[in-house]
N, C-alpha and C. Protein backbone atom coordinates (compact mmCIF):
# COMPACT_ATOMS: atom_id res chain seq x y z
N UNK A 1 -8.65 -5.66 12.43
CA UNK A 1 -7.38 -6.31 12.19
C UNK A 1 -6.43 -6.09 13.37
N UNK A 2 -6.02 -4.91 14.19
CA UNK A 2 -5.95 -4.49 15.06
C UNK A 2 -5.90 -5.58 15.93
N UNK A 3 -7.07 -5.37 16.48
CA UNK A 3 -7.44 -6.55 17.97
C UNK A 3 -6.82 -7.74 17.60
N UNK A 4 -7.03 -8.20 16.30
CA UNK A 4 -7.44 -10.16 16.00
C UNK A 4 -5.83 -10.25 15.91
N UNK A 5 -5.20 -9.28 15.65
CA UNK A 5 -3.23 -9.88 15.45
C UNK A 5 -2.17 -8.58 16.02
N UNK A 6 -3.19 -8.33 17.18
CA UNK A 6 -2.20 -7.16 18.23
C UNK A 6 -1.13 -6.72 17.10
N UNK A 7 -1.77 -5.86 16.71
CA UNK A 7 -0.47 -4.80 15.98
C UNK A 7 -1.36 -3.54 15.47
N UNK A 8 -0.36 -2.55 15.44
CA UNK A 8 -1.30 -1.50 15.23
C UNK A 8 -1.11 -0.93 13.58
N UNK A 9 -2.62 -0.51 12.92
CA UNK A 9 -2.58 -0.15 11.97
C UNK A 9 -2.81 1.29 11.65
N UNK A 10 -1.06 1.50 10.67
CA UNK A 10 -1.24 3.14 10.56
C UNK A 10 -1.49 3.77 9.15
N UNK A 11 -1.67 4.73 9.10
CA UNK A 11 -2.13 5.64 7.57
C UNK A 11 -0.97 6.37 7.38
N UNK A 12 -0.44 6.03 5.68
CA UNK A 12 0.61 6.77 4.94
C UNK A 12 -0.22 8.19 4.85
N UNK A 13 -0.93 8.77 5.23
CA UNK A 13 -1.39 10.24 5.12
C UNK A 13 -0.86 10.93 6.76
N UNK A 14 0.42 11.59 6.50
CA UNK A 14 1.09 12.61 7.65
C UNK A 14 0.06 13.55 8.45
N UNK A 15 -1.40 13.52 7.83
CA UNK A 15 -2.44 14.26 8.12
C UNK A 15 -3.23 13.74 9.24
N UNK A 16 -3.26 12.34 9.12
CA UNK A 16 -4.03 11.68 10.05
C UNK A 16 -3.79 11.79 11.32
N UNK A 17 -4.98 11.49 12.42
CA UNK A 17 -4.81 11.75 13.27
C UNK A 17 -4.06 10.60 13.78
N UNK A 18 -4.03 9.26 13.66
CA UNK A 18 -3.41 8.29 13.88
C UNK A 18 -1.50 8.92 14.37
N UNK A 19 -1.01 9.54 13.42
CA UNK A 19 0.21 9.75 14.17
C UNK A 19 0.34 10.43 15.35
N UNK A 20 -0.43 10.77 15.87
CA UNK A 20 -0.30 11.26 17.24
C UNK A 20 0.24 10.20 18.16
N UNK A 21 0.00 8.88 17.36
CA UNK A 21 0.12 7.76 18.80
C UNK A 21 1.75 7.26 18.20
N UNK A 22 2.41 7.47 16.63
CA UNK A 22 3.18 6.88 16.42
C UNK A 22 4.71 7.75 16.58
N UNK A 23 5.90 7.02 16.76
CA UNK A 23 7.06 7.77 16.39
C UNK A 23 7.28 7.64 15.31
N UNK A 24 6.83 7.62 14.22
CA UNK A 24 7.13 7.60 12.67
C UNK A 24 6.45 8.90 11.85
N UNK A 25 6.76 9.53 10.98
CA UNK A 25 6.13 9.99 10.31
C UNK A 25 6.10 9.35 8.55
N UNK A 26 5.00 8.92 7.50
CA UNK A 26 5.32 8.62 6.50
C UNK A 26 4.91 9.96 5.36
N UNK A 27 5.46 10.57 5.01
CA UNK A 27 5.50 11.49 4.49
C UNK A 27 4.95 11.18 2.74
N UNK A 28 4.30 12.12 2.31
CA UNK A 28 3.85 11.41 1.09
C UNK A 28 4.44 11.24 -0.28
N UNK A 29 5.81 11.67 0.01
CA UNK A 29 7.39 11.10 -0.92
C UNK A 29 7.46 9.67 -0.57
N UNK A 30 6.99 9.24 0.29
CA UNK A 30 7.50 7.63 0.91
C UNK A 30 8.58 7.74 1.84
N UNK A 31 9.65 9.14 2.17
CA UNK A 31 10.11 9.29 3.30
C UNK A 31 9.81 9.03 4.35
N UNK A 32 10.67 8.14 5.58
CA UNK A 32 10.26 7.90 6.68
C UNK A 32 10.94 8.49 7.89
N UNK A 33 10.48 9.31 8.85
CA UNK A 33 11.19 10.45 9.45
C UNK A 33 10.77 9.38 10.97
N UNK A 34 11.43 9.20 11.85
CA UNK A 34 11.24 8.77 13.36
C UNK A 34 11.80 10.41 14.68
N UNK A 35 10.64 10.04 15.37
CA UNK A 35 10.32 11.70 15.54
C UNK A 35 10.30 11.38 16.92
N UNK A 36 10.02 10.19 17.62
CA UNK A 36 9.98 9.95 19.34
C UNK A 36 10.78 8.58 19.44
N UNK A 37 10.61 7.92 20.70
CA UNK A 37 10.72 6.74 21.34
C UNK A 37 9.02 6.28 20.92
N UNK A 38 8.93 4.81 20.46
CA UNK A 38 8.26 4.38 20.79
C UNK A 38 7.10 4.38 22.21
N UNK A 39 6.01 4.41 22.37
CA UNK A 39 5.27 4.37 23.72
C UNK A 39 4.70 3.05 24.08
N UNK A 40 5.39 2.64 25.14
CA UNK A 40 5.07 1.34 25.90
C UNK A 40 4.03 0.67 25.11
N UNK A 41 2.94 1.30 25.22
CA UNK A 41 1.33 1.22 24.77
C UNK A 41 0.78 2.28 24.00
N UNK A 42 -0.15 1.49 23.01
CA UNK A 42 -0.97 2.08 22.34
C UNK A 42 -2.53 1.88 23.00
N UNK A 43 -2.89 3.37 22.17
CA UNK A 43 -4.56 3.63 22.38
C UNK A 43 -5.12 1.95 22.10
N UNK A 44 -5.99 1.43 22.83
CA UNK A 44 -7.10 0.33 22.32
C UNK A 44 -7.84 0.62 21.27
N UNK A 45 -7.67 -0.07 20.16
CA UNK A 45 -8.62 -0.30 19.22
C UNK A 45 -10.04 -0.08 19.38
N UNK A 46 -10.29 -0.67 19.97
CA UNK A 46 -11.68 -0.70 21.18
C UNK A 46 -12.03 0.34 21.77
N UNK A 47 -12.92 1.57 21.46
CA UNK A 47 -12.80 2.86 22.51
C UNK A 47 -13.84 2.61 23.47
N UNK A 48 -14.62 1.02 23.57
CA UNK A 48 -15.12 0.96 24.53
C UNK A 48 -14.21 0.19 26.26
N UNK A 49 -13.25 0.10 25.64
CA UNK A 49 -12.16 -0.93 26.31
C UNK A 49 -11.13 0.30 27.12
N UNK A 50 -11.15 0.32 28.00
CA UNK A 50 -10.07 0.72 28.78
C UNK A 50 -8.40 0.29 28.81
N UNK A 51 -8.60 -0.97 28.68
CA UNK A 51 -6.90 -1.60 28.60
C UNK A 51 -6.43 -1.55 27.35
N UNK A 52 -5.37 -0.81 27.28
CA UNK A 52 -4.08 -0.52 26.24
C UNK A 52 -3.89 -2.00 25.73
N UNK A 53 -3.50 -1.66 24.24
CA UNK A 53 -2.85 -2.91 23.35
C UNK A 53 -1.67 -2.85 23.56
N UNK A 54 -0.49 -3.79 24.22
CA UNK A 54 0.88 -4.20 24.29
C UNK A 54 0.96 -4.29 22.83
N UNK A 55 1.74 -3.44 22.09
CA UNK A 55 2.03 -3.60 20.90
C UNK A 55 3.26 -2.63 20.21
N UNK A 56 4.28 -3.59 19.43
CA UNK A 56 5.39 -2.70 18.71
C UNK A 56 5.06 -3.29 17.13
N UNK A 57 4.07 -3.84 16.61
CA UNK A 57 4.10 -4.14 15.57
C UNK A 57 3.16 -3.75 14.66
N UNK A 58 3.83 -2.75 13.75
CA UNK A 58 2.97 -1.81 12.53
C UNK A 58 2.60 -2.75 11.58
N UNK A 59 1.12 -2.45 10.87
CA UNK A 59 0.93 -2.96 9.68
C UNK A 59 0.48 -1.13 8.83
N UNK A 60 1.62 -1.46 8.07
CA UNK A 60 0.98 0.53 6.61
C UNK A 60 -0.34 0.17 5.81
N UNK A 61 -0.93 1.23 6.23
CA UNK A 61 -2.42 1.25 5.56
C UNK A 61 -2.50 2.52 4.78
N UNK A 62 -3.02 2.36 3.35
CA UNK A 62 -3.72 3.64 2.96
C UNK A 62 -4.60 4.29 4.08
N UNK A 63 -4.32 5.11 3.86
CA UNK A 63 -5.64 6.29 4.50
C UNK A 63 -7.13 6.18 3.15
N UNK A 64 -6.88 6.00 2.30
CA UNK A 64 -7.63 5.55 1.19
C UNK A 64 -7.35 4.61 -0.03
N UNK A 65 -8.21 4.49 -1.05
CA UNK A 65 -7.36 3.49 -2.03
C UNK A 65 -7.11 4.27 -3.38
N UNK A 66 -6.63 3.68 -4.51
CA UNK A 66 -5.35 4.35 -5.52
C UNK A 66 -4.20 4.73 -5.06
N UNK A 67 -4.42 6.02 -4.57
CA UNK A 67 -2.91 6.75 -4.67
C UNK A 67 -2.55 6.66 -3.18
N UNK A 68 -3.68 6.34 -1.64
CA UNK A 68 -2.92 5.65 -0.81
C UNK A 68 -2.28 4.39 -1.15
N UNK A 69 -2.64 3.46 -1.57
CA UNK A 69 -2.32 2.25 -2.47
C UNK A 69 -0.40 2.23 -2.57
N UNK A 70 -0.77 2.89 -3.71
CA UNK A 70 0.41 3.55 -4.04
C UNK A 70 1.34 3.76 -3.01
N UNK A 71 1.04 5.22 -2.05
CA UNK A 71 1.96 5.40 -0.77
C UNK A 71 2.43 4.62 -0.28
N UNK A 72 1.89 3.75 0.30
CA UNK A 72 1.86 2.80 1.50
C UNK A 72 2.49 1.35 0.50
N UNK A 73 2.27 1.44 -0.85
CA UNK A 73 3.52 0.48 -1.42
C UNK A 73 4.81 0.89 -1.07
N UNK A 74 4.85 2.36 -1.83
CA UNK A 74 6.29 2.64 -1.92
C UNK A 74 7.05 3.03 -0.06
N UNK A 75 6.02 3.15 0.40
CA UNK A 75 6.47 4.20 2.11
C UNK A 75 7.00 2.59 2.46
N UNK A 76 5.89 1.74 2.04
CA UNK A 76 6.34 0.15 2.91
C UNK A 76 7.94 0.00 2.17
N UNK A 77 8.51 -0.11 1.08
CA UNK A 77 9.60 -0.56 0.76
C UNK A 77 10.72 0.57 1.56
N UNK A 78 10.55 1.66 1.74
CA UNK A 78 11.09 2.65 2.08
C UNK A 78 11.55 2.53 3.43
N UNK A 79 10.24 2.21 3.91
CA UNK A 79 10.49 1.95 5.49
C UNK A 79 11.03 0.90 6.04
N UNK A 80 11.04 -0.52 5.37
CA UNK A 80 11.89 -1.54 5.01
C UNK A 80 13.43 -1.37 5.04
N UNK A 81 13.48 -0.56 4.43
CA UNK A 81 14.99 0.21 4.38
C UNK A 81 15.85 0.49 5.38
N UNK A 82 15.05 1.09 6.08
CA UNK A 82 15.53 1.54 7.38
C UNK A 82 15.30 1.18 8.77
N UNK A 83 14.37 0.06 8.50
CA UNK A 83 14.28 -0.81 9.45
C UNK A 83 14.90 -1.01 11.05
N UNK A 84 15.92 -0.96 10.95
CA UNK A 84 16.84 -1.27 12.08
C UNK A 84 16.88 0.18 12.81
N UNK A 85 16.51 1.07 12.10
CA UNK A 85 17.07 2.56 12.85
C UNK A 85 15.09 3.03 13.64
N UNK A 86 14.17 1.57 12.99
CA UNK A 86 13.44 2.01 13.41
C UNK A 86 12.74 1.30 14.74
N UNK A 87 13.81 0.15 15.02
CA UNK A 87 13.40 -0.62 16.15
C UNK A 87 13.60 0.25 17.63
N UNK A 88 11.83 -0.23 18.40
CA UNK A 88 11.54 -1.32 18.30
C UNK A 88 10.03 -1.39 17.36
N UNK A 89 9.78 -0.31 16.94
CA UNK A 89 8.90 -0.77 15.93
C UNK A 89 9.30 -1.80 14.66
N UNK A 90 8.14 -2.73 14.48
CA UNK A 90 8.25 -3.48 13.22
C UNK A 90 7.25 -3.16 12.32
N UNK A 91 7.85 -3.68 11.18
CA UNK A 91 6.70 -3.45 10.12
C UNK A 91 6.02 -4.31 10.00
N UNK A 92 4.98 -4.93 9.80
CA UNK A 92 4.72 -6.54 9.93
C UNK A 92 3.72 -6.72 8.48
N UNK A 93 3.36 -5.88 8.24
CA UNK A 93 2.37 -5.86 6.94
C UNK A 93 2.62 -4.45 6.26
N UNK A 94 2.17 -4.71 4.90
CA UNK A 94 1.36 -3.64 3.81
C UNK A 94 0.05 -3.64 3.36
N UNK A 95 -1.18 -3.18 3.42
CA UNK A 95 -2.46 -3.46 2.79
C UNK A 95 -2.63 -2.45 1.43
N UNK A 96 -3.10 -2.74 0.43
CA UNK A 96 -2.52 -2.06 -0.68
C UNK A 96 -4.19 -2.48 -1.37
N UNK A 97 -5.06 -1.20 -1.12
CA UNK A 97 -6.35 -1.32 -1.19
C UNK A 97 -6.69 -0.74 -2.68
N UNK A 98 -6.89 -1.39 -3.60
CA UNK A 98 -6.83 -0.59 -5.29
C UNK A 98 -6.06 0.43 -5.30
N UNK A 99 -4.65 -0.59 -5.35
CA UNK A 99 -3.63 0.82 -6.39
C UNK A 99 -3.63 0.71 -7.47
N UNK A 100 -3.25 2.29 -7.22
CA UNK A 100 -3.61 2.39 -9.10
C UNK A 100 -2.48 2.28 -9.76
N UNK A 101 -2.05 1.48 -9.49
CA UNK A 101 -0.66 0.56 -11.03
C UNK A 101 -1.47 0.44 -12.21
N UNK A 102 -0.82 1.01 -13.35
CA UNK A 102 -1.28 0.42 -14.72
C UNK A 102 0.31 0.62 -15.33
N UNK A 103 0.43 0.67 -16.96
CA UNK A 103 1.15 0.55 -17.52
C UNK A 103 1.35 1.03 -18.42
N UNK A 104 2.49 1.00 -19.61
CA UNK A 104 2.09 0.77 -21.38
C UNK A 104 1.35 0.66 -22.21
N UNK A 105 1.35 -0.62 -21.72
CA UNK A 105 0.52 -2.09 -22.43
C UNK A 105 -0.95 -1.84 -22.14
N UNK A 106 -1.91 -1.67 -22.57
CA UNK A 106 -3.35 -1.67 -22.45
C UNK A 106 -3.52 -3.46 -21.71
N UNK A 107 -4.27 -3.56 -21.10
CA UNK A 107 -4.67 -4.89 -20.15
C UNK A 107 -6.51 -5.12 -20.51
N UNK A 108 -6.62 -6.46 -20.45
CA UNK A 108 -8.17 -6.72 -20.33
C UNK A 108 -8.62 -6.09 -20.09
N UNK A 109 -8.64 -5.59 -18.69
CA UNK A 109 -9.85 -4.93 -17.64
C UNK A 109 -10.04 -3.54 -18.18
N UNK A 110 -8.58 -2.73 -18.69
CA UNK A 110 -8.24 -1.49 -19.03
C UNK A 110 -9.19 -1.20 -20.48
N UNK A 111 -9.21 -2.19 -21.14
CA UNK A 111 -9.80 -1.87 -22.18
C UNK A 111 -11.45 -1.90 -22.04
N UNK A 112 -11.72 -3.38 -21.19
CA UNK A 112 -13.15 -3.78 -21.21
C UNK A 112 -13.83 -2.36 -20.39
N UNK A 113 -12.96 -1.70 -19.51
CA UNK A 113 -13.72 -0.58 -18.74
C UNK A 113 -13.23 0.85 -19.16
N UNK A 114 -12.83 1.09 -20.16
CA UNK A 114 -12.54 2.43 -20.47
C UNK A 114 -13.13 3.28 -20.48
N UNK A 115 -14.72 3.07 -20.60
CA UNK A 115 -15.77 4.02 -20.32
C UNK A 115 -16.22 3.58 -18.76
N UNK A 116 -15.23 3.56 -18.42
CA UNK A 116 -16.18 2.81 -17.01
C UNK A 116 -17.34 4.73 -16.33
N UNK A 117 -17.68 4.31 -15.52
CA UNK A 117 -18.00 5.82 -14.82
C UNK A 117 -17.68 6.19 -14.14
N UNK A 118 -16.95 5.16 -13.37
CA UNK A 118 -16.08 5.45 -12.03
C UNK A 118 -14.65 6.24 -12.37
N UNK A 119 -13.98 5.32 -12.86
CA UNK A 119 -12.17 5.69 -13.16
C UNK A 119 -12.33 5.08 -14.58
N UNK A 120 -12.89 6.46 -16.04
CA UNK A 120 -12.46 5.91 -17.40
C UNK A 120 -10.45 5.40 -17.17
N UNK A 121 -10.21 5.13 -18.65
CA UNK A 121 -8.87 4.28 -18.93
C UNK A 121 -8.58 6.04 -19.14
N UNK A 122 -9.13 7.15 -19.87
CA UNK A 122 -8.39 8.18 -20.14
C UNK A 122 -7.97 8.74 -18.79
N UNK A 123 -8.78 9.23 -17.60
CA UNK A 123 -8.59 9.29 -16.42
C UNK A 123 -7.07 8.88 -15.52
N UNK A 124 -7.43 7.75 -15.98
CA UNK A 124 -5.79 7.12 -15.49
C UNK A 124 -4.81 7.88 -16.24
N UNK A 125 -4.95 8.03 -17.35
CA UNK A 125 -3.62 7.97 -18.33
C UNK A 125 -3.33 9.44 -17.77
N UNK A 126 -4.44 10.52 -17.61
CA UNK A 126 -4.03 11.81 -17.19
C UNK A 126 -3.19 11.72 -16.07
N UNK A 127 -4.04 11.25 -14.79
CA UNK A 127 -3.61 10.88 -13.49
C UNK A 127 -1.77 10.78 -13.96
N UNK A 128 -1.28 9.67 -14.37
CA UNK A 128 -0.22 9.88 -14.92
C UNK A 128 0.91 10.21 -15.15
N UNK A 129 0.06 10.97 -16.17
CA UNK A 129 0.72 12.11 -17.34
C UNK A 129 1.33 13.32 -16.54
N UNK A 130 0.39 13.57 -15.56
CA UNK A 130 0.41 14.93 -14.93
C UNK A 130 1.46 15.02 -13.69
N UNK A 131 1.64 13.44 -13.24
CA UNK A 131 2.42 12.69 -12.00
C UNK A 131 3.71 12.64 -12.26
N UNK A 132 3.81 11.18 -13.22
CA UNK A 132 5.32 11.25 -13.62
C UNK A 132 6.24 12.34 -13.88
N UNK A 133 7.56 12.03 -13.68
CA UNK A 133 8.52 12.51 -14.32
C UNK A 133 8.62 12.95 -15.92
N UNK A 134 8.68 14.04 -16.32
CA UNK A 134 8.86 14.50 -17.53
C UNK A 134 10.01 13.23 -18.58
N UNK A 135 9.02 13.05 -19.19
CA UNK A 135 9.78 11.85 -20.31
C UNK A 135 9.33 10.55 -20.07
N UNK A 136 8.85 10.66 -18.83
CA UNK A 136 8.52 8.92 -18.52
C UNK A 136 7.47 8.48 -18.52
N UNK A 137 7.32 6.85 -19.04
CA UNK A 137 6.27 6.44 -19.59
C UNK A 137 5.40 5.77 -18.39
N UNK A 138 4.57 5.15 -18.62
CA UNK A 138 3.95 4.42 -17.38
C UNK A 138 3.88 3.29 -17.32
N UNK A 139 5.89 2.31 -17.87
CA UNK A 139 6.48 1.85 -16.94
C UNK A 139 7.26 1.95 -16.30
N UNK A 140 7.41 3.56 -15.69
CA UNK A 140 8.19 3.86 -14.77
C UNK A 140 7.69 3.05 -13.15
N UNK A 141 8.60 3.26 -12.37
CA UNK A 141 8.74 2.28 -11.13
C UNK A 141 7.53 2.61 -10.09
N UNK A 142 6.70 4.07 -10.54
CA UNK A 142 6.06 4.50 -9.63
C UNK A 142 4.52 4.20 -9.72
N UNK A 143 4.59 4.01 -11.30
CA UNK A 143 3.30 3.65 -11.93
C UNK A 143 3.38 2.30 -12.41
N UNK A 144 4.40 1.63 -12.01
CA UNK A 144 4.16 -0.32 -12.64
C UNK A 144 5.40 -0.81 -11.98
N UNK A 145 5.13 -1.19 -10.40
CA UNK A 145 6.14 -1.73 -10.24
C UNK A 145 6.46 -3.62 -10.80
N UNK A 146 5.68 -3.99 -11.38
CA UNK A 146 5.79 -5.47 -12.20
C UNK A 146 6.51 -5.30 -13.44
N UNK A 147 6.92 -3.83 -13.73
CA UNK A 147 8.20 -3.57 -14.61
C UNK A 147 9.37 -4.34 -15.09
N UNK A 148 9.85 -4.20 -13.17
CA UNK A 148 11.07 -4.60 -12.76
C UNK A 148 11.21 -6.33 -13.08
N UNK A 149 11.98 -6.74 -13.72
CA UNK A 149 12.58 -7.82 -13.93
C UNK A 149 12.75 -8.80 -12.98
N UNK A 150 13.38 -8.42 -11.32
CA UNK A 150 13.88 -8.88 -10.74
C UNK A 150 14.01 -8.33 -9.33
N UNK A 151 14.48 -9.05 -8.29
CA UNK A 151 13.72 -8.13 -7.07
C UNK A 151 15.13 -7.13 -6.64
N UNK A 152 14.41 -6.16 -5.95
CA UNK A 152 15.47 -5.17 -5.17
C UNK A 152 15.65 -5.23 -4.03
N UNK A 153 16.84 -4.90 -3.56
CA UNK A 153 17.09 -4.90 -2.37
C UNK A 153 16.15 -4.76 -0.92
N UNK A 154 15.13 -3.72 -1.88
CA UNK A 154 13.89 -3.24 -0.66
C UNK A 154 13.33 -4.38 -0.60
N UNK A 155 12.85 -5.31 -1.49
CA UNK A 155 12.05 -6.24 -1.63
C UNK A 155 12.65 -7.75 -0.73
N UNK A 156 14.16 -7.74 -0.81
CA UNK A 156 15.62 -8.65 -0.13
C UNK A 156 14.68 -8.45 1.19
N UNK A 157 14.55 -6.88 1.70
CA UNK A 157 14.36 -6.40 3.22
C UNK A 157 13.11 -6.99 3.90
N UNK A 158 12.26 -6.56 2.80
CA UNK A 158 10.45 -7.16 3.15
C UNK A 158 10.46 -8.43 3.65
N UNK A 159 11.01 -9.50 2.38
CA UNK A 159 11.25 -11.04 2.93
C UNK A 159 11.89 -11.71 4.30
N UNK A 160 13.16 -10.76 4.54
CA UNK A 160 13.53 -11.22 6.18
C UNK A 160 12.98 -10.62 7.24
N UNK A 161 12.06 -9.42 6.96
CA UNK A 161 11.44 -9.21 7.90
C UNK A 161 10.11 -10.02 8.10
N UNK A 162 9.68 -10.68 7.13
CA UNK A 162 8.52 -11.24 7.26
C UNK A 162 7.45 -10.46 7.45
N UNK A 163 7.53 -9.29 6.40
CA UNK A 163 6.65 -8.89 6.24
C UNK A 163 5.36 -9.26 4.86
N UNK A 164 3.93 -9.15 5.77
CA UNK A 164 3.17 -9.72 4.36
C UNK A 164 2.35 -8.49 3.66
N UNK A 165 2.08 -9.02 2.76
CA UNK A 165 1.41 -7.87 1.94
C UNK A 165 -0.20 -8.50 1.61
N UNK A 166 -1.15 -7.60 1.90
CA UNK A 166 -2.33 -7.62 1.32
C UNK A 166 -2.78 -6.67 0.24
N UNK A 167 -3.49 -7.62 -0.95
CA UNK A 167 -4.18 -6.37 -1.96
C UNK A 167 -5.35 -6.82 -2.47
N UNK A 168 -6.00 -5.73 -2.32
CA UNK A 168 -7.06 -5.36 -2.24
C UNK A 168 -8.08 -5.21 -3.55
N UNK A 169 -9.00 -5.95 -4.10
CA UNK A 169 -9.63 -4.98 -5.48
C UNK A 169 -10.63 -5.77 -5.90
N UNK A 170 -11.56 -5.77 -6.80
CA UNK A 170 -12.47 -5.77 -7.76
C UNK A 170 -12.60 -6.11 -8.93
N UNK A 171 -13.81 -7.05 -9.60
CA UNK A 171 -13.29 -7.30 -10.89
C UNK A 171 -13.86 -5.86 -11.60
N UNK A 172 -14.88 -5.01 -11.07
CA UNK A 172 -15.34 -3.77 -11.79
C UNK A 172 -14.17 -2.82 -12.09
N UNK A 173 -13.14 -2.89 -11.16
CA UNK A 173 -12.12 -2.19 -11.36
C UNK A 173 -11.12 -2.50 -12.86
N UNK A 174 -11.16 -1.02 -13.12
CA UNK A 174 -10.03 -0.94 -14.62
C UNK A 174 -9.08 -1.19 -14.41
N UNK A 175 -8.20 -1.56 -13.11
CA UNK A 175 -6.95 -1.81 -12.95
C UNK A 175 -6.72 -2.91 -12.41
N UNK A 176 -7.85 -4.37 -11.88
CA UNK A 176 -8.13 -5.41 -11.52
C UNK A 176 -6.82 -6.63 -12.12
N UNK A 177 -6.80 -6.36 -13.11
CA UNK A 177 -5.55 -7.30 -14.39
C UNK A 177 -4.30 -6.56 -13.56
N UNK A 178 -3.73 -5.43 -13.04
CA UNK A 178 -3.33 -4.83 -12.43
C UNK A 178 -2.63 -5.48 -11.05
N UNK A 179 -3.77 -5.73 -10.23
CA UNK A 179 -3.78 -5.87 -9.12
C UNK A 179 -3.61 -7.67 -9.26
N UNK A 180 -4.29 -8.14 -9.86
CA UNK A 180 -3.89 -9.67 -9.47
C UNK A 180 -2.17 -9.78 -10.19
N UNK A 181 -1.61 -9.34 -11.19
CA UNK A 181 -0.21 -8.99 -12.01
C UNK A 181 0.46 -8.99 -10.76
N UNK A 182 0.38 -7.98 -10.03
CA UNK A 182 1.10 -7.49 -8.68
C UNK A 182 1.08 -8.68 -7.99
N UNK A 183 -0.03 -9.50 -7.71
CA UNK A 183 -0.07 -10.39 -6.48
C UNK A 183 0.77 -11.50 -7.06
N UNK A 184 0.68 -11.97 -8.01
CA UNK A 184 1.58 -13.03 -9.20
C UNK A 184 3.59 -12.41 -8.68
N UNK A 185 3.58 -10.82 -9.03
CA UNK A 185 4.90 -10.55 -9.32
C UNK A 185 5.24 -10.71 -7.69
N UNK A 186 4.60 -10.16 -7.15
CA UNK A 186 5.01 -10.70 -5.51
C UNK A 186 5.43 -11.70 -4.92
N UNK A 187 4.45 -12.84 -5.42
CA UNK A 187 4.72 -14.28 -5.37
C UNK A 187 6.18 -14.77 -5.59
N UNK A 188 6.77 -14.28 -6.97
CA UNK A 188 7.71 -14.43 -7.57
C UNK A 188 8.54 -13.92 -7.25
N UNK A 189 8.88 -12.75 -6.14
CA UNK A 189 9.86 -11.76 -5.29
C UNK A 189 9.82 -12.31 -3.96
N UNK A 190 9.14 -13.75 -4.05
CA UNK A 190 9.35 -14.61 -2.46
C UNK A 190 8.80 -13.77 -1.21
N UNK A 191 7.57 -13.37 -1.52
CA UNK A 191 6.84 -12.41 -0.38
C UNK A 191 5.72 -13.08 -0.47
N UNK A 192 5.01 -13.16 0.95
CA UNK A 192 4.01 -13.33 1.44
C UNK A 192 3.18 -12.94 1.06
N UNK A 193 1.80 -12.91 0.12
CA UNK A 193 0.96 -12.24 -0.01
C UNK A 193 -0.19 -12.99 0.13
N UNK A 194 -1.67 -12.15 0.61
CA UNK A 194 -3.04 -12.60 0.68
C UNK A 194 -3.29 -11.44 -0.42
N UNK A 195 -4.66 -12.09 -0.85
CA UNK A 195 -5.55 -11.26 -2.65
C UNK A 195 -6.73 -11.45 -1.99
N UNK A 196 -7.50 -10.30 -1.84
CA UNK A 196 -8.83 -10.23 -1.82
C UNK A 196 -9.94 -9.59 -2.94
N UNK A 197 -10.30 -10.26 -3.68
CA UNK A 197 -10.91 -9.81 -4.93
C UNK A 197 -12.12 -10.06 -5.19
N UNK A 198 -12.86 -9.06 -5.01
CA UNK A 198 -14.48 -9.31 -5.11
C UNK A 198 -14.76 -9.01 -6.79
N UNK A 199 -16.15 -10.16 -7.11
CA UNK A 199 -17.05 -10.25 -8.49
C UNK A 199 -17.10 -8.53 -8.40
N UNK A 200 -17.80 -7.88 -9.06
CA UNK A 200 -18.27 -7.22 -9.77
C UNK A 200 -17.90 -5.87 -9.13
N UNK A 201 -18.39 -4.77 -8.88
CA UNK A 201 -18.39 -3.43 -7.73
C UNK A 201 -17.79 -2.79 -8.70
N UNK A 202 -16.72 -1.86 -8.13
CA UNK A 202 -16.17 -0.78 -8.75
C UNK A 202 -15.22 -0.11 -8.48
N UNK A 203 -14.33 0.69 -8.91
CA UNK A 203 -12.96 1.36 -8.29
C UNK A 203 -13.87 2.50 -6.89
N UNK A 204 -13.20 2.15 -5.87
CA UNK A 204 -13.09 2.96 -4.88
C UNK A 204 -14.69 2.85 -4.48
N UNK A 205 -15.03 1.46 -4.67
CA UNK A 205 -16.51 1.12 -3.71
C UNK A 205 -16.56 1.74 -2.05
N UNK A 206 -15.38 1.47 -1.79
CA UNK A 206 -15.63 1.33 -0.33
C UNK A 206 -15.18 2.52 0.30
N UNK A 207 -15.28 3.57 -0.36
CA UNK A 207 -15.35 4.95 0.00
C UNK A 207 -16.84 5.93 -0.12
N UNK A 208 -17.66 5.15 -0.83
CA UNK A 208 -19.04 5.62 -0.97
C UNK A 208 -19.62 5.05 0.74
């Protein structure tokens, strides 16, 4: 992705080695800390390539999927925010690879896969339980952002920056009803989005 639309792609995990090349840090609150000047140039994509990518334009990537998912939702609205204090970097994308949004409400997929083997429906509900805020249900903002009624300001930010969002998932996945919900509520918050959704597989295929 890199090469094909010169921009560089980074990981909401502060761990990665990837920030070595960035002045940002995304911290895994969704805090966004700017720590240098930008550098002229970035490393080539290509480590067989010698010539540097001319590039100021970020796309946020999980470092993995669910709960990077997650990060790199909330780090992207976050970082949206502050935008201007972070030029000349741009944000130019979000890729949002099976997050794990669920809800309340039990959903198709949630029910049809509750025994799944990968990610049961009880699994999630722990995941959760154990996460949230004391008292709160899972339609809080962190675990269902298709909650919200209506768009927020962060969301105001995404649109004039022209930033797009990709998401990512599976129909094997328990949170699939989930993930297309999101791509629908996006639509409807006047954002750019591409859906990539493969037949059958499973939560977190593409980590095996």
């Amino acid at each position: 992705m890199s090469s094909d639309h010169q921009t560089t792609t980074a990981s909401s995990d502060p761990k990665s080695k990837l920030f070595n090349q960035f002045p940002i840090i995304v911290n895994p609150d969704g805090t966004v800390k700017r720590v240098s000047q930008f550098p002229s140039t970035a490393a080539s994509p290509d480590p067989s390539s010698s010539s540097p990518v001319l590039t100021k334009d970020l796309a946020l990537n999980p470092l993995h999927n669910t709960a990077g998912g997650n990060i790199a939702y909330h780090a992207g609205l976050r970082a949206a925010a502050v935008a201007d204090d972070l030029l000349p970097l741009k944000i130019k994308g979000l890729v949002l690879d099976e997050p794990g949004f669920t809800g309340s409400e039990r959903t198709e997929s949630e029910l049809r896969l509750a025994n799944d083997a990968h990610l049961p429906t009880f699994v999630i509900d722990l995941i959760w339980e154990l996460s949230l805020p004391i008292g709160a249900d899972r339609d809080h903002e962190y675990c269902n952002p298709t909650a919200e009624s209506e768009s927020s300001p962060s969301w105001d930010k995404i649109r004039s920056l022209g930033c797009r969002v990709m998401v990512v998932g599976c129909d094997g996945d328990p949170m699939i009803v989930r993930h297309v919900a999101l791509v629908e509520w996006l639509k409807k918050m006047g954002v750019e989005v591409v859906a990539h959704f493969d037949a059958g597989g499973h939560h977190a295929r593409l980590n095996l």
